[in-house]
Protein backbone atom coordinates (compact mmCIF):
# COMPACT_ATOMS: atom_id res chain seq x y z
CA UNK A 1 115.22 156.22 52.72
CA UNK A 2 111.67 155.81 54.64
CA UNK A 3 111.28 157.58 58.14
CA UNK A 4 109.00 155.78 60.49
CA UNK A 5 107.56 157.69 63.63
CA UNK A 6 108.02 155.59 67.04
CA UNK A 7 107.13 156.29 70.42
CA UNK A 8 109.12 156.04 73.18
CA UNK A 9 107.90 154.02 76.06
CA UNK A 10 108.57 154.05 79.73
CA UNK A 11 112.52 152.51 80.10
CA UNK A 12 113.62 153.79 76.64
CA UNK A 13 112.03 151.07 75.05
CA UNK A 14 110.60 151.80 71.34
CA UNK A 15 109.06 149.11 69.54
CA UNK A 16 110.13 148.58 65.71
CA UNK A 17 107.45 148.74 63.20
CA UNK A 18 106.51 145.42 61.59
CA UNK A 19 107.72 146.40 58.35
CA UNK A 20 110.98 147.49 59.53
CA UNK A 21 111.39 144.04 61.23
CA UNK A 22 110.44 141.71 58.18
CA UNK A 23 112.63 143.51 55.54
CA UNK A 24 115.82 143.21 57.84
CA UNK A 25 115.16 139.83 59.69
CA UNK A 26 114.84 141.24 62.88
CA UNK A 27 112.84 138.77 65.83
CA UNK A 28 112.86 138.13 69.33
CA UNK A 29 116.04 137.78 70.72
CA UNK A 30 117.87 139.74 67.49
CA UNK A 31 120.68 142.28 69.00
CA UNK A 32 120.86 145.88 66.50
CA UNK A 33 123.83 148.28 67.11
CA UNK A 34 123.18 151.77 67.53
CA UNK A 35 125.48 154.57 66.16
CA UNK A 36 125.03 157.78 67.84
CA UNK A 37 126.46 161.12 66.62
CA UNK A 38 125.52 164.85 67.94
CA UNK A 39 122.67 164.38 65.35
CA UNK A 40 120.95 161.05 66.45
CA UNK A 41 121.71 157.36 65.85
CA UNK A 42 120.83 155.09 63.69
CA UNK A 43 120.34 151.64 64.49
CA UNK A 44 122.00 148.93 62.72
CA UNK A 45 121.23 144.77 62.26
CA UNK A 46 125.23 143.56 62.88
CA UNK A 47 126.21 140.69 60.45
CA UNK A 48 126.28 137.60 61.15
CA UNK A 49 129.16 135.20 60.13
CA UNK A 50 126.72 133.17 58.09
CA UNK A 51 126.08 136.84 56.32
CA UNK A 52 129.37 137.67 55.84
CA UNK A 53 130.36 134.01 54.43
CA UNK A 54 127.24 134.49 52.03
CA UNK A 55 126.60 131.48 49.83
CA UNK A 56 129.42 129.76 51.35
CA UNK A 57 127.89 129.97 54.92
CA UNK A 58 127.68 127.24 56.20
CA UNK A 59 130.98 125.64 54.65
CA UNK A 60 132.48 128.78 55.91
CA UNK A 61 131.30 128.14 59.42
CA UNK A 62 132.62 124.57 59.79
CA UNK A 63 136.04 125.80 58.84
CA UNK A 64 135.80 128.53 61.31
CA UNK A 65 134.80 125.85 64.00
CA UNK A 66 137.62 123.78 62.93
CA UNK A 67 140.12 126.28 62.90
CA UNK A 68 138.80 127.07 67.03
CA UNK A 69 139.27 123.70 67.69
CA UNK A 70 142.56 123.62 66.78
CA UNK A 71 143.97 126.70 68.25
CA UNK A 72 141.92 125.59 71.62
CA UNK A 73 143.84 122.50 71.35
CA UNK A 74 147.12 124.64 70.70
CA UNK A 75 146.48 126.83 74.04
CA UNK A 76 145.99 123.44 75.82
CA UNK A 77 149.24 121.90 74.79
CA UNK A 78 150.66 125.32 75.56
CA UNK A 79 149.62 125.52 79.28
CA UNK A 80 150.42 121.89 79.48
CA UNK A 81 153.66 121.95 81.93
């Protein structure tokens, strides 16, 4: 594990080193989690569904879409006097 020394600026705002944000695929706009204990946190890159799916990605994303699509359509017809 590497330890990397960051200030903290005015509004708790730290900035990420470049390094760190390359290797993980972190840019503008990219949300991390933070998990905080009585010894610190540690700040996490959450998974996307296109990372979970892995190779099947994008395959796995149009089923997921479908599958909304139909239960919207379900909740529809349900609320439909």
């Amino acid at each position: 594990m590497e330890r990397f020394r960051v200030k903290v600026h005015r509004k708790g705002i730290i900035v990420l080193p470049a390094e760190v944000r390359r290797r993980l695929g972190i840019t503008e706009g990219s949300y991390l989690e933070l998990l905080v204990d009585d010894e610190g946190f540690r700040a996490l890159k959450p998974k996307s569904l296109l990372d979970a799916f892995g190779i099947d990605g994008p395959k796995a994303l149009e089923v997921v879409k479908l599958i909304e699509a139909s239960r919207r359509r379900e909740v529809e017809e349900e609320a439909s006097p």
